[in-house]
Protein backbone atom coordinates (compact mmCIF):
# COMPACT_ATOMS: atom_id res chain seq x y z
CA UNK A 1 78.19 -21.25 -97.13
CA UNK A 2 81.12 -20.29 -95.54
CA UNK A 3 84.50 -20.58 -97.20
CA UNK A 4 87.05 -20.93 -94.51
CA UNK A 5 88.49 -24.55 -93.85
CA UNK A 6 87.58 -25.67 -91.24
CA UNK A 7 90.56 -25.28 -89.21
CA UNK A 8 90.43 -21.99 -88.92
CA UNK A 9 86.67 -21.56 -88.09
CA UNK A 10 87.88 -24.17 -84.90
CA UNK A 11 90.71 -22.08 -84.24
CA UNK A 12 89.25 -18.89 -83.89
CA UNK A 13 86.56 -20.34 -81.51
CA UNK A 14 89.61 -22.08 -79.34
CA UNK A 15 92.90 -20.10 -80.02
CA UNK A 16 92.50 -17.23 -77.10
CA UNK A 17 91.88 -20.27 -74.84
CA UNK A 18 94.54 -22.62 -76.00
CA UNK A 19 97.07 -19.66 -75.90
CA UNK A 20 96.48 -18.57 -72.36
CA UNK A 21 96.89 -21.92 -71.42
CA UNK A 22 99.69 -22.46 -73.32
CA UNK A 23 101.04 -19.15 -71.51
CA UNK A 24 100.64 -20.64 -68.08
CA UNK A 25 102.51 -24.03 -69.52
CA UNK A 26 105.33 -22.49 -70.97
CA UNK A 27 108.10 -21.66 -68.81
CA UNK A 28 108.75 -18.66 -71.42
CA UNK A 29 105.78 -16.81 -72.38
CA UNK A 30 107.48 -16.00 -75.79
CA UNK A 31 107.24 -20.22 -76.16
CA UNK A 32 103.16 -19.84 -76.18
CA UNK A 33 102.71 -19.07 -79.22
CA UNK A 34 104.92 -21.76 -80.91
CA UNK A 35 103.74 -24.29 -78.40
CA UNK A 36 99.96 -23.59 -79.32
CA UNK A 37 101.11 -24.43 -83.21
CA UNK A 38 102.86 -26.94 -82.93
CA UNK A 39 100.43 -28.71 -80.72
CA UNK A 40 97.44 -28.01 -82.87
CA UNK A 41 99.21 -29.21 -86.00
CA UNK A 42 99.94 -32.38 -84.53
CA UNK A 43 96.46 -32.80 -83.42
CA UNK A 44 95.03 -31.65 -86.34
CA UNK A 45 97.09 -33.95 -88.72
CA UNK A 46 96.04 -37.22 -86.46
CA UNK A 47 91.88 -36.24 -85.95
CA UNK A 48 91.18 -32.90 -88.60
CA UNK A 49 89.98 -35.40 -90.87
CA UNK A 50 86.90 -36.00 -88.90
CA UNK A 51 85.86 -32.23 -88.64
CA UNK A 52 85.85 -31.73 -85.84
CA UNK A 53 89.00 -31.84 -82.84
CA UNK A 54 87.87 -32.23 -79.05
CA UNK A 55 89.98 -28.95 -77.12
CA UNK A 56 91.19 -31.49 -74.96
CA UNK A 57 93.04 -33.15 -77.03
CA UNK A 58 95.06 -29.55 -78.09
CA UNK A 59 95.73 -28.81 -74.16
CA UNK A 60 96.80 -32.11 -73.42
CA UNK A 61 99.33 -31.58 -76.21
CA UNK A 62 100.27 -28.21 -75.29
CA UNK A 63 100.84 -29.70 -72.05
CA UNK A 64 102.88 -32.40 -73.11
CA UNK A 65 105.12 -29.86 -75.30
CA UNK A 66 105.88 -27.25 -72.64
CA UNK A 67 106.88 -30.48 -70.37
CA UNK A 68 109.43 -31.95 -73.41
CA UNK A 69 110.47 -28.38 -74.11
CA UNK A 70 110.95 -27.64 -70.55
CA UNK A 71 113.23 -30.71 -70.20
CA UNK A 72 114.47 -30.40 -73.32
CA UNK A 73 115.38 -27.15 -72.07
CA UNK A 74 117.38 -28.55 -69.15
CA UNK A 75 119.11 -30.87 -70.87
CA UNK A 76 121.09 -28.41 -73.20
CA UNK A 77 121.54 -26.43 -70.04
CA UNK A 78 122.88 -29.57 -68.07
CA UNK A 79 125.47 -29.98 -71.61
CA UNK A 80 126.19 -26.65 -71.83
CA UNK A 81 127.47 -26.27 -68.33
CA UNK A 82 129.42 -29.61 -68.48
CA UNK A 83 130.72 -28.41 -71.56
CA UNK A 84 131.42 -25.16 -69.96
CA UNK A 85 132.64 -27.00 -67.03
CA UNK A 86 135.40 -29.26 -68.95
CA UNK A 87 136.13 -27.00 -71.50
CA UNK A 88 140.04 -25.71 -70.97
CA UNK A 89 138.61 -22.09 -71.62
CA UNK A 90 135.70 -21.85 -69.60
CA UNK A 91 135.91 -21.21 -66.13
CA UNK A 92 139.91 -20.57 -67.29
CA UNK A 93 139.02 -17.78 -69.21
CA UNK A 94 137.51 -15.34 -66.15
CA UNK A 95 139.90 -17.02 -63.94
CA UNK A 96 142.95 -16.30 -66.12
CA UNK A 97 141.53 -12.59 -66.61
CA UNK A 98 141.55 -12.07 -62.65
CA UNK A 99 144.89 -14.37 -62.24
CA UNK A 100 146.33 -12.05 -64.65
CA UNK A 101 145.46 -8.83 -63.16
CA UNK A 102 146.65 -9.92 -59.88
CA UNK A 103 149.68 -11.22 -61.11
CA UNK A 104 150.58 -7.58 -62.67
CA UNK A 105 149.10 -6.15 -59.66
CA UNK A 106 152.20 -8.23 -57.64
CA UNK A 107 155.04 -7.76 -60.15
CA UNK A 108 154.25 -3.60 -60.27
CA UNK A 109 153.74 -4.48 -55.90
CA UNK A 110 157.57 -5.99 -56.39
CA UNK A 111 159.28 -3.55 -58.31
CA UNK A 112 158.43 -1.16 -55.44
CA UNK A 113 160.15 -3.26 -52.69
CA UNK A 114 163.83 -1.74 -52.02
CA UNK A 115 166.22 -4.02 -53.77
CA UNK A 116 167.74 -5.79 -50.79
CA UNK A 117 163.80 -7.27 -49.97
CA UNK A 118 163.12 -7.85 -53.61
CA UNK A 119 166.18 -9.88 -54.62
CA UNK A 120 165.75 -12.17 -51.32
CA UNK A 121 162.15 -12.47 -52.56
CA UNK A 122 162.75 -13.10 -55.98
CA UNK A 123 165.53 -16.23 -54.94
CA UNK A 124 163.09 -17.72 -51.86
CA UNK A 125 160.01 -17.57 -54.56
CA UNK A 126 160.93 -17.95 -58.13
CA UNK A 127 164.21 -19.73 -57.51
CA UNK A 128 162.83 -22.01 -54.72
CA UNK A 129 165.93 -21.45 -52.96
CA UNK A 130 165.88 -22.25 -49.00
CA UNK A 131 166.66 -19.12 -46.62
CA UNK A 132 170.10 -21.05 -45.82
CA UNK A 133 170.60 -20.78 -49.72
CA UNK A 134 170.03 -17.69 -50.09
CA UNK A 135 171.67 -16.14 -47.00
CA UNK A 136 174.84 -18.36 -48.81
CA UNK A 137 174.01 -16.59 -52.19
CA UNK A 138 174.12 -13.13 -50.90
CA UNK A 139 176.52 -13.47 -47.89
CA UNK A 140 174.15 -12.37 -45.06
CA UNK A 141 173.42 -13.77 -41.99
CA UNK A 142 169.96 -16.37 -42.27
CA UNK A 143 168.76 -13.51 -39.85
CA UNK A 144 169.12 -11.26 -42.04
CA UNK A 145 167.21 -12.90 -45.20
CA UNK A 146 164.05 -13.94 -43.35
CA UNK A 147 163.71 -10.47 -42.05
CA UNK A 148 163.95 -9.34 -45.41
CA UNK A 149 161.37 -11.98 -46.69
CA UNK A 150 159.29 -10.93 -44.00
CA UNK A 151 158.94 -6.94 -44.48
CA UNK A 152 158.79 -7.70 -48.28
CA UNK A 153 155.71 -10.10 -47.75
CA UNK A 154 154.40 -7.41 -45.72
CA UNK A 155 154.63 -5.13 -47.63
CA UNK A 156 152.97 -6.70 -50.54
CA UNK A 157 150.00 -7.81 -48.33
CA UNK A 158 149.54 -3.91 -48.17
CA UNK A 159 150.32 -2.87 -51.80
CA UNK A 160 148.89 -5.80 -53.89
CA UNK A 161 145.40 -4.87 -52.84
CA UNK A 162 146.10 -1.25 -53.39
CA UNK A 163 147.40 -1.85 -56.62
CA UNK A 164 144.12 -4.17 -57.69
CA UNK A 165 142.11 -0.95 -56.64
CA UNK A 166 143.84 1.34 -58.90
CA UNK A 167 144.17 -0.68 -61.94
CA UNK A 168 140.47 -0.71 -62.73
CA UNK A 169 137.67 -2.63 -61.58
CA UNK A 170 138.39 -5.64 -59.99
CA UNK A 171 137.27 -8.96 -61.74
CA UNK A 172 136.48 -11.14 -58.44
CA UNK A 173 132.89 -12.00 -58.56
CA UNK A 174 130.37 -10.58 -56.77
C-alpha cells in the first residue's frame, strides 16, 4: 500500500501542469511557484477531505491569485508613487541634486564676470533693485547698467553650460 498522503500522490500527477500555468498567470515568473502553493492549499483545505481535488478547481485559483496579486501589485505601486509624489523629499531630492549643481555651476559662472558686470548683476538679481536703482547706487548712467546686465547675462548663457560639463556628469534626466 502506498504510504504517501494523498496530497502528494495528486500533486505529483498535477504540479508540472499547475506550475506552467501558473507561469503564464503570473506577471513574475518568480510568483509561480508561490502562486501554485498557495492556491493548492486553499483548495486542498476546502475539498482534500474527499480524496480527491478536481485540477480545475487549483487553476481557477491560481487564476484568481495572479489576478489579486497582480492588482494587489498595482495598488502598492499606485501608493508608492503618490507617496513618492507628495512626499517633500521625493521628486525634491533629484531635483534639489540638479538645482544644486546648477546653482554652483552659476555662482563659479559669476565669480568670473569682471566686477563692474557682476556687482550690477548681483543688485538687479539678488537685491531686486530696478536698473534706475541701481544706475543711482553706483552713479552710472541707466545706459550704462543694462549694458552691463546684458553682457553679464550673456556671458553666463555661455559659461553656465560649460561649467555643468566640467563639473561631472550632469544630473538632467535622460
Amino acid at each position: 500500500m502506498n504510504s504517501e498522503p494523498i496530497w502528494k500522490t495528486w500533486f505529483a500527477r498535477h504540479g508540472a501542469k499547475l506550475l506552467l500555468f501558473a507561469r503564464q498567470q503570473a506577471r513574475n515568473p518568480d510568483d509561480a511557484e508561490d502562486l501554485v502553493q498557495e492556491a493548492f492549499v486553499r483548495i486542498w483545505r476546502l475539498y482534500g477531505h474527499t480524496g480527491e481535488v478536481a485540477p480545475g478547481l487549483v487553476y481557477r485559483a491560481i487564476r484568481r491569485l495572479a489576478i489579486d496579486w497582480a492588482r494587489s501589485i498595482d495598488r502598492r505601486v499606485i501608493r508608492e508613487q503618490k507617496t513618492y509624489e507628495l512626499s517633500p523629499l521625493s521628486s525634491s531630492f533629484e531635483y534639489n541634486l540638479e538645482n544644486e549643481e546648477r546653482q554652483q555651476a552659476l555662482l563659479r559662472s559669476v565669480d568670473r564676470l569682471p566686477m563692474e558686470q557682476k556687482e550690477v548683476l548681483t543688485l538687479k538679481i539678488w537685491s531686486e533693485l530696478t536698473f534706475d536703482e541701481i544706475a543711482r547706487t553706483l552713479d552710472l548712467s541707466l545706459n550704462t547698467v543694462a549694458s552691463r546686465y546684458r553682457y553679464a547675462l550673456l556671458k553666463l548663457k555661455n559659461w553656465v553650460p560649460e561649467e555643468l560639463n566640467n563639473s561631472g556628469p550632469e544630473l538632467t534626466p535622460s
